[in-house]
PDB file of N, CA and C in Angstrom:
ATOM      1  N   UNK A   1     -56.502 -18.189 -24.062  1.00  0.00           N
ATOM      2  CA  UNK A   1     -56.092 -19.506 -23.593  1.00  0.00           C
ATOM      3  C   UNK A   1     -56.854 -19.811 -22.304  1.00  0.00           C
ATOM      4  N   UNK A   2     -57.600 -21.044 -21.877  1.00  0.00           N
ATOM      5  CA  UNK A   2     -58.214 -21.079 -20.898  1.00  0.00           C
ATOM      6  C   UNK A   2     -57.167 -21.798 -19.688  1.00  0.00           C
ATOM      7  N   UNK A   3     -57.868 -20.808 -18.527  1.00  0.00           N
ATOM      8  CA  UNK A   3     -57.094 -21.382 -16.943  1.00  0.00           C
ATOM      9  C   UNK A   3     -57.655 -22.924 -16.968  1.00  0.00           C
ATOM     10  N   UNK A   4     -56.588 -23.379 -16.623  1.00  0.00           N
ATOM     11  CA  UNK A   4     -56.243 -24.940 -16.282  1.00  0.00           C
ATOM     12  C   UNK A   4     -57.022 -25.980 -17.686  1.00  0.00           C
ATOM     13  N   UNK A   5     -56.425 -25.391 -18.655  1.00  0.00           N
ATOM     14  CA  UNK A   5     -56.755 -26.842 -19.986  1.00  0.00           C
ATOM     15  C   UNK A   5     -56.205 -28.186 -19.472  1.00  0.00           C
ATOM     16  N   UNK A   6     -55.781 -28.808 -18.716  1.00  0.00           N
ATOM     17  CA  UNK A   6     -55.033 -30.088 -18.193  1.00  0.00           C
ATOM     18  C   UNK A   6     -53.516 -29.726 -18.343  1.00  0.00           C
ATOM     19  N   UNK A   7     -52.983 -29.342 -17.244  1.00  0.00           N
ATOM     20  CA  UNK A   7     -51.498 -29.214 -17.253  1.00  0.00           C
ATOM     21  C   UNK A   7     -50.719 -28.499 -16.729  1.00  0.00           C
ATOM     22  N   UNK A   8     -49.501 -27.872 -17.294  1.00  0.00           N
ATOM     23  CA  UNK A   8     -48.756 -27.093 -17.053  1.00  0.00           C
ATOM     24  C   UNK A   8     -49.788 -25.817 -16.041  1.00  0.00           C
ATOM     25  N   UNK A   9     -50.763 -24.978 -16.493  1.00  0.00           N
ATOM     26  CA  UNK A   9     -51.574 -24.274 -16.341  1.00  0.00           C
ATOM     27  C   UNK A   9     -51.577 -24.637 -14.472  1.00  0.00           C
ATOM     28  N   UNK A  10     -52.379 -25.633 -14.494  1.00  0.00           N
ATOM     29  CA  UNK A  10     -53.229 -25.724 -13.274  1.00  0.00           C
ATOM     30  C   UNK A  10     -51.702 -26.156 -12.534  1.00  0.00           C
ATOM     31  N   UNK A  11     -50.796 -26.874 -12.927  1.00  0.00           N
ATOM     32  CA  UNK A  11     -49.890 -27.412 -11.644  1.00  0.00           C
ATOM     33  C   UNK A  11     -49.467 -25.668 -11.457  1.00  0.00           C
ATOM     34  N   UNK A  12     -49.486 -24.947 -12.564  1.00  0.00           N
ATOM     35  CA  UNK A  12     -48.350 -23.649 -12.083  1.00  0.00           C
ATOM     36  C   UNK A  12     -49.162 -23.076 -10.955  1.00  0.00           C
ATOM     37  N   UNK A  13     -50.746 -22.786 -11.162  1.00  0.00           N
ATOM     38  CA  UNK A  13     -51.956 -21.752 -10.550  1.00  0.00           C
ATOM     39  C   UNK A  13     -51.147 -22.412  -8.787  1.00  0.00           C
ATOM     40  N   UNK A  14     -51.530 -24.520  -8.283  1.00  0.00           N
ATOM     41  CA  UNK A  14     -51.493 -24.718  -7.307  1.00  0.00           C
ATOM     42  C   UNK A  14     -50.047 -24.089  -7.167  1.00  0.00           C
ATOM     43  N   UNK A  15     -48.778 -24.190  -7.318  1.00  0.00           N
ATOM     44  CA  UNK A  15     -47.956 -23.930  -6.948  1.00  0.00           C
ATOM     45  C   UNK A  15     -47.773 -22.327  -6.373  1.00  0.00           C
ATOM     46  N   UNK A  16     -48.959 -21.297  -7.421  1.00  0.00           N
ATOM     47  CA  UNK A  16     -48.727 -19.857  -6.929  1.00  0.00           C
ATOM     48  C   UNK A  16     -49.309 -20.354  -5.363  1.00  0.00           C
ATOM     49  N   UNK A  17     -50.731 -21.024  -5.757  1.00  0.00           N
ATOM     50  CA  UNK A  17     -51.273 -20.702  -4.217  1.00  0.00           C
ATOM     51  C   UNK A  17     -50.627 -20.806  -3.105  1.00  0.00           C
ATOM     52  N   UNK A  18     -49.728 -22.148  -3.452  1.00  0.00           N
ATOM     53  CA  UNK A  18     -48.277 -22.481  -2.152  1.00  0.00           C
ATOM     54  C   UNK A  18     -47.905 -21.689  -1.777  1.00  0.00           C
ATOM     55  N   UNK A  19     -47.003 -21.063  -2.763  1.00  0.00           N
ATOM     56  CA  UNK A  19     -45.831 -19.738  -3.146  1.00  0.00           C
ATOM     57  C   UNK A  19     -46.898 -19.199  -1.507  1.00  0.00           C
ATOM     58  N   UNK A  20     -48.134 -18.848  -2.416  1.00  0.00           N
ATOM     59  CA  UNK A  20     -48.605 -17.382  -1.468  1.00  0.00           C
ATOM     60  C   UNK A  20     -49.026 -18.031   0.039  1.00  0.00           C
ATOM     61  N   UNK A  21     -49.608 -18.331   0.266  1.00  0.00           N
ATOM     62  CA  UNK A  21     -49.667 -19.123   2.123  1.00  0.00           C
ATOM     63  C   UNK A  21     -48.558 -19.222   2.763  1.00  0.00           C
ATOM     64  N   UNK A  22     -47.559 -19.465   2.149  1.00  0.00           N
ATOM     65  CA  UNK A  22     -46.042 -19.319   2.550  1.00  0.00           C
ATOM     66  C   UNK A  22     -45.779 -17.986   2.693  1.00  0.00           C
ATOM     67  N   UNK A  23     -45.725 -17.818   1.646  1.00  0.00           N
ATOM     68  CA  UNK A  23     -45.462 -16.192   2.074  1.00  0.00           C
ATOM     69  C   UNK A  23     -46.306 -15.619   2.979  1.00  0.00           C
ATOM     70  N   UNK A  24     -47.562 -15.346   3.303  1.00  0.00           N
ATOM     71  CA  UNK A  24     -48.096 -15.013   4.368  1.00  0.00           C
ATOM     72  C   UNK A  24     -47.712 -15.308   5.549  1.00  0.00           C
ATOM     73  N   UNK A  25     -47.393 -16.456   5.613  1.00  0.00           N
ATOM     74  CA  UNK A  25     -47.425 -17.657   6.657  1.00  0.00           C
ATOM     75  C   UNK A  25     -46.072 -16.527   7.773  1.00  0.00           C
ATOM     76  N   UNK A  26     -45.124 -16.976   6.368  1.00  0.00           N
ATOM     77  CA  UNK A  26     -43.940 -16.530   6.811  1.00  0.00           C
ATOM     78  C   UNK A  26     -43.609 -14.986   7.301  1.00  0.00           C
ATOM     79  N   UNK A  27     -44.456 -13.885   6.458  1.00  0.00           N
ATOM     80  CA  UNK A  27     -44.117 -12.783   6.375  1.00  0.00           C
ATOM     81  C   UNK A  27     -44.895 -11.886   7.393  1.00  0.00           C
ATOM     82  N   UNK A  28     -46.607 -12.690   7.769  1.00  0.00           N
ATOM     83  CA  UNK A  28     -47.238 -11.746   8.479  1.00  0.00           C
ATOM     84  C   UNK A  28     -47.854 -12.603   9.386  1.00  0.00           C
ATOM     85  N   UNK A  29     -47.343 -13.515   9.563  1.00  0.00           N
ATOM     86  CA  UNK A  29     -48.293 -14.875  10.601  1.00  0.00           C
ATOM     87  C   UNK A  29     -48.412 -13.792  12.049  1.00  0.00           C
ATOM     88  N   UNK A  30     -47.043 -12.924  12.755  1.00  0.00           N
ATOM     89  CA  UNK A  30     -47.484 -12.246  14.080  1.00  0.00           C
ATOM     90  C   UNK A  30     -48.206 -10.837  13.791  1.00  0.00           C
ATOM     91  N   UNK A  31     -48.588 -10.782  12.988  1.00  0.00           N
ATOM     92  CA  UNK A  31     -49.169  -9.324  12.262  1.00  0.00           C
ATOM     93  C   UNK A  31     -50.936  -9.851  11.680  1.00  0.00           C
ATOM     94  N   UNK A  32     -51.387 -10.959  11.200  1.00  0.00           N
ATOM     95  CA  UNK A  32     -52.869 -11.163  10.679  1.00  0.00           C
ATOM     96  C   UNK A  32     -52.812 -12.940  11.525  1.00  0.00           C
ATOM     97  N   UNK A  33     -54.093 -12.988  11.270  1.00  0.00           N
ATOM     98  CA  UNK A  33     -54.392 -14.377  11.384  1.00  0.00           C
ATOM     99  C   UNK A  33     -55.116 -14.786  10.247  1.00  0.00           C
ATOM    100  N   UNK A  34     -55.375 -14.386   8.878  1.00  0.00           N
ATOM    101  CA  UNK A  34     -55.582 -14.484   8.110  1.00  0.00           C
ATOM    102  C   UNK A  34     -55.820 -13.988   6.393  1.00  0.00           C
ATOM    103  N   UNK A  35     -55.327 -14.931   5.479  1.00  0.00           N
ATOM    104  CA  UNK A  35     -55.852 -14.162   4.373  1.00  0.00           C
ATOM    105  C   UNK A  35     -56.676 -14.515   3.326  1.00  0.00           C
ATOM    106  N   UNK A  36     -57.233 -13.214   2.664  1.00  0.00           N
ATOM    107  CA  UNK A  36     -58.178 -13.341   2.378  1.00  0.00           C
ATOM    108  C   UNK A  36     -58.193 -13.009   0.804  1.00  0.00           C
ATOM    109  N   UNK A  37     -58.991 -13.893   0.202  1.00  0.00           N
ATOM    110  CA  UNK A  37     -58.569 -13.509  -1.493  1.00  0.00           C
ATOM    111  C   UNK A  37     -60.229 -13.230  -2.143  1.00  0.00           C
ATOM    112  N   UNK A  38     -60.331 -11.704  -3.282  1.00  0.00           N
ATOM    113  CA  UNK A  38     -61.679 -11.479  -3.546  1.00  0.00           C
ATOM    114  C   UNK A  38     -61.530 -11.552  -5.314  1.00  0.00           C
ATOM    115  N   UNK A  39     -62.776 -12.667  -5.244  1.00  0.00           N
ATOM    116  CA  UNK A  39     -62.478 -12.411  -6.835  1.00  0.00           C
ATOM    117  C   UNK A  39     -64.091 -12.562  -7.354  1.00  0.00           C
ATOM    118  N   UNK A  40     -63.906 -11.663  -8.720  1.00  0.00           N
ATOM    119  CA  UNK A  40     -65.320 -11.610  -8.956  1.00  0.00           C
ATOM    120  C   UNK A  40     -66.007 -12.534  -9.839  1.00  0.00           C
ATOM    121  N   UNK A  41     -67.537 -12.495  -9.328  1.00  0.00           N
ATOM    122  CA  UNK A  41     -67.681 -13.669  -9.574  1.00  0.00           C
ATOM    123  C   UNK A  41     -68.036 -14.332 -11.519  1.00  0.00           C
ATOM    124  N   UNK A  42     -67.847 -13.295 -11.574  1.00  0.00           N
ATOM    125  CA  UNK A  42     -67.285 -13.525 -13.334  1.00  0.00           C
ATOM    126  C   UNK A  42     -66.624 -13.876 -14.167  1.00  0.00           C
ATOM    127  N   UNK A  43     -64.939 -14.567 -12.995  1.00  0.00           N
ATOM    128  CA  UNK A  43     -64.080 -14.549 -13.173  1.00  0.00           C
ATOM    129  C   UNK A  43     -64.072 -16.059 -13.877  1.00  0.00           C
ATOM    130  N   UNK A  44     -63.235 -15.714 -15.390  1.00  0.00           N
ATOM    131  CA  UNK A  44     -63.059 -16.958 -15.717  1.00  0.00           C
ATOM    132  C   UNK A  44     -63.033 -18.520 -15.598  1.00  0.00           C
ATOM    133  N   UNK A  45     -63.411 -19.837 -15.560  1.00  0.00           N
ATOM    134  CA  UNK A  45     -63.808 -20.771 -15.137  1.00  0.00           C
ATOM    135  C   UNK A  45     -63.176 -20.186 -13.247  1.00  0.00           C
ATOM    136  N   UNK A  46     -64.692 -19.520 -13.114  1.00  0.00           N
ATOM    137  CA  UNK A  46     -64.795 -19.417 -11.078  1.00  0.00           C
ATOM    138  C   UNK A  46     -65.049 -20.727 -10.467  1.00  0.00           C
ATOM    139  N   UNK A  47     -65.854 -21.763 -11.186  1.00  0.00           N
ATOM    140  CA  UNK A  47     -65.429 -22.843 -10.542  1.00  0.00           C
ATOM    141  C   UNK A  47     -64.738 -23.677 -10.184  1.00  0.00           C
ATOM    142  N   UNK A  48     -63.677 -23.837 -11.534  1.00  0.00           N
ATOM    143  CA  UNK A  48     -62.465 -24.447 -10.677  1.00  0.00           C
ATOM    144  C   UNK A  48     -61.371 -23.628  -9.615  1.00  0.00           C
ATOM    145  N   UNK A  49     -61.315 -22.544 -10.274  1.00  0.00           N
ATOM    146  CA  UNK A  49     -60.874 -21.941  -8.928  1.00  0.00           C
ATOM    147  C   UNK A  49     -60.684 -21.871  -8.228  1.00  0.00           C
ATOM    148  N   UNK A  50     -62.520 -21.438  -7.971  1.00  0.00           N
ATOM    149  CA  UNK A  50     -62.789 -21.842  -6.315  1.00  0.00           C
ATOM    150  C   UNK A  50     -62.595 -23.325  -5.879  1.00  0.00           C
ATOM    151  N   UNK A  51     -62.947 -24.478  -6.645  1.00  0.00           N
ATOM    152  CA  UNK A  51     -62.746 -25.863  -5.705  1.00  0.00           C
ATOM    153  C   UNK A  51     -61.142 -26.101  -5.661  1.00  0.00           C
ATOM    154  N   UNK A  52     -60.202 -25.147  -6.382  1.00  0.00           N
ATOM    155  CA  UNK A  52     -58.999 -25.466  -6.150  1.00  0.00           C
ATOM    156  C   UNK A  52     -58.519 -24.714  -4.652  1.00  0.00           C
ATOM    157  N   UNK A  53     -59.075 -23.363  -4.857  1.00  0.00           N
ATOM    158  CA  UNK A  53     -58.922 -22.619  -2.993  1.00  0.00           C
ATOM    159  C   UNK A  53     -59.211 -23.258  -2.326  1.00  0.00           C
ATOM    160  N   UNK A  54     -60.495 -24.027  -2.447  1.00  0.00           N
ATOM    161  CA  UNK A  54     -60.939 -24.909  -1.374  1.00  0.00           C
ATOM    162  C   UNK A  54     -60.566 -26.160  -0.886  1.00  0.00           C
ATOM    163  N   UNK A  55     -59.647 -26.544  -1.642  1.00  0.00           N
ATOM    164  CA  UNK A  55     -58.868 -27.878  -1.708  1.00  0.00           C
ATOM    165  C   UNK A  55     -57.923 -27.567  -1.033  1.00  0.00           C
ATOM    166  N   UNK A  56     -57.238 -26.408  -1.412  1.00  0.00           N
ATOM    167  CA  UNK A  56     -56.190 -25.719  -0.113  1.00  0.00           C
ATOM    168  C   UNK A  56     -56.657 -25.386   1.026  1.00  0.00           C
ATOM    169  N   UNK A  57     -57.432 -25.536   1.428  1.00  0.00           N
ATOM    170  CA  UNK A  57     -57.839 -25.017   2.613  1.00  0.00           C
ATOM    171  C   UNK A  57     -58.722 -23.676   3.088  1.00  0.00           C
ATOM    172  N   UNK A  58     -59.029 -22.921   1.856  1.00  0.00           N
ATOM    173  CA  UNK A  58     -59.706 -21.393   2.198  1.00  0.00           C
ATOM    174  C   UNK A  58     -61.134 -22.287   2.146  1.00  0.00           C
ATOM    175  N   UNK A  59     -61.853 -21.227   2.435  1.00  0.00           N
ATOM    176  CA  UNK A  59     -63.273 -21.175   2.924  1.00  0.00           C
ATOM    177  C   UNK A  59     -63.957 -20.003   2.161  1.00  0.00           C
ATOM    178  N   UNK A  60     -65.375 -19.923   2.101  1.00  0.00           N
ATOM    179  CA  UNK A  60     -66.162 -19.371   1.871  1.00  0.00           C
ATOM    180  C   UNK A  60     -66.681 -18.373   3.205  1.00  0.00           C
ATOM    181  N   UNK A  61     -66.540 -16.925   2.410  1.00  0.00           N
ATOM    182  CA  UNK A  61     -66.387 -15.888   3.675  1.00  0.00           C
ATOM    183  C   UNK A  61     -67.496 -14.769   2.782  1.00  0.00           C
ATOM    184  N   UNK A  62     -68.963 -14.494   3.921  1.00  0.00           N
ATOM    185  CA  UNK A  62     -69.911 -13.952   3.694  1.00  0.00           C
ATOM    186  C   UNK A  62     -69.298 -12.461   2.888  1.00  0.00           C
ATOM    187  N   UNK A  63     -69.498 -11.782   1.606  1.00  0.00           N
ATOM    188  CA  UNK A  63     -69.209 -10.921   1.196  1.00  0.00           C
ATOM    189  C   UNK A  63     -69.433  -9.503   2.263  1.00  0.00           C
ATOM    190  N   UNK A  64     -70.597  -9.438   2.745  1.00  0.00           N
ATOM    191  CA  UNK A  64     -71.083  -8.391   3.231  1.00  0.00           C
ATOM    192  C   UNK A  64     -70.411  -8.162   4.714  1.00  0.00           C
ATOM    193  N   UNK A  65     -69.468  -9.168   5.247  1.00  0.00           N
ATOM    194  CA  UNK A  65     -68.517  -9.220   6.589  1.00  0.00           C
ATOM    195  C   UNK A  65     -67.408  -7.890   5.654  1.00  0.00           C
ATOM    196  N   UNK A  66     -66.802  -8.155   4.476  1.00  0.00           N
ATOM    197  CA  UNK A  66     -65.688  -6.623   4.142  1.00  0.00           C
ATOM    198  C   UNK A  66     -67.261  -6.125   3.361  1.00  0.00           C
ATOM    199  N   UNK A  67     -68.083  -5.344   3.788  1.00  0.00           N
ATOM    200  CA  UNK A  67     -68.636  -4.631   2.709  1.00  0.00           C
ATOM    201  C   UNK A  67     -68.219  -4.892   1.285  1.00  0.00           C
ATOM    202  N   UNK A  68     -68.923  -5.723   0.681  1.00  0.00           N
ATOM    203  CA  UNK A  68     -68.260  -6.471  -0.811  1.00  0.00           C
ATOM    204  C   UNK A  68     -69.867  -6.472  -0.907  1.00  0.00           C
ATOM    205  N   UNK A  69     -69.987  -6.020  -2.185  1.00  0.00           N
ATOM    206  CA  UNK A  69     -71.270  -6.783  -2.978  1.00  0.00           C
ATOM    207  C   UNK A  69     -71.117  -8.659  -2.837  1.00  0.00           C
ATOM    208  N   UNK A  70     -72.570  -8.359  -3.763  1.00  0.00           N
ATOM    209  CA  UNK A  70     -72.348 -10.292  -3.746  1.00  0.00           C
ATOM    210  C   UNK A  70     -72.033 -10.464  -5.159  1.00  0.00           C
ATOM    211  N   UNK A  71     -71.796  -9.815  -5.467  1.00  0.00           N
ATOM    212  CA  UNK A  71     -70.996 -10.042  -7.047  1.00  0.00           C
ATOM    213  C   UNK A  71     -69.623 -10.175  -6.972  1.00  0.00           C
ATOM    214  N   UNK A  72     -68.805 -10.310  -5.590  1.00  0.00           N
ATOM    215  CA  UNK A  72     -67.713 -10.806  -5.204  1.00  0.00           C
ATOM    216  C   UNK A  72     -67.787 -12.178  -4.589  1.00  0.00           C
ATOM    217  N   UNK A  73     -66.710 -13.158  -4.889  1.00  0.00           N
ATOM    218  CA  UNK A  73     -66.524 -14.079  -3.780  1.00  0.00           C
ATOM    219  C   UNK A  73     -65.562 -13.953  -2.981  1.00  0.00           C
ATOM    220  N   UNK A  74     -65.393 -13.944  -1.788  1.00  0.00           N
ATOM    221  CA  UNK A  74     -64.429 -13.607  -0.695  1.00  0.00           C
ATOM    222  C   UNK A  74     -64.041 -15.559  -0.472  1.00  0.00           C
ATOM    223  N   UNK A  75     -62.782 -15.893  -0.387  1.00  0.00           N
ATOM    224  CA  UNK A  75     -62.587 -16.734   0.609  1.00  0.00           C
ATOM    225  C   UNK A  75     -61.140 -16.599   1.442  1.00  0.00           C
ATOM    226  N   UNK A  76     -61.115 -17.066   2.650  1.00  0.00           N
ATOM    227  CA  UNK A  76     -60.238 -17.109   3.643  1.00  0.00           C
ATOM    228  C   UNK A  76     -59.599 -18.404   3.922  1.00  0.00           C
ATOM    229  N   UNK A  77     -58.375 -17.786   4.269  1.00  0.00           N
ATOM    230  CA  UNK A  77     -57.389 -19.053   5.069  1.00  0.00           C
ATOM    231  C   UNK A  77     -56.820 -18.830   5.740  1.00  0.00           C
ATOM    232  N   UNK A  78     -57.307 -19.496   7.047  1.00  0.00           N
ATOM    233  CA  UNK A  78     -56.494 -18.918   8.403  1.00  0.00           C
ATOM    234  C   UNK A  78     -54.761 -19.190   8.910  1.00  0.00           C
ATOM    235  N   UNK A  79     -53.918 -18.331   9.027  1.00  0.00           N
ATOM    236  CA  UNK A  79     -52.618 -18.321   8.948  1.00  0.00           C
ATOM    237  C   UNK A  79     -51.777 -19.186   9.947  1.00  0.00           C
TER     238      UNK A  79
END
């Protein structure tokens, strides 16, 4: 079944991302100033994905800053 066919899919994905910034937000905001999500770059439609992280607010974060190949994409969102 493909991530985000128009629907149910994609409203659930934005809602995890909520879920999770919240939870960070809430759980480790005096402990990190940020988090960081790695996914590879193989990963099933990676483009919407990524323009959906990026719509939330993460960023594009140089792989080789965590020792990551570049066959990872790293992005960040500051807490």
């Amino acid at each position: 079944m493909p991530l985000f066919p128009g629907g149910y899919q994609q409203q659930a994905f934005h809602s995890c991302i909520i879920d999770l910034i919240e939870f960070a937000e809430e759980t480790y905001a005096d402990k990190c100033d940020s988090l960081i999500i790695i996914l590879e770059k193989c990963t099933k439609n990676m483009d919407t994905v990524l323009r959906t992280l990026l719509y939330f607010g993460f960023q594009l974060i140089d792989p080789r800053i965590y020792n990551h190949t570049a066959s990872y994409v790293l992005v960040g969102y500051e807490l």
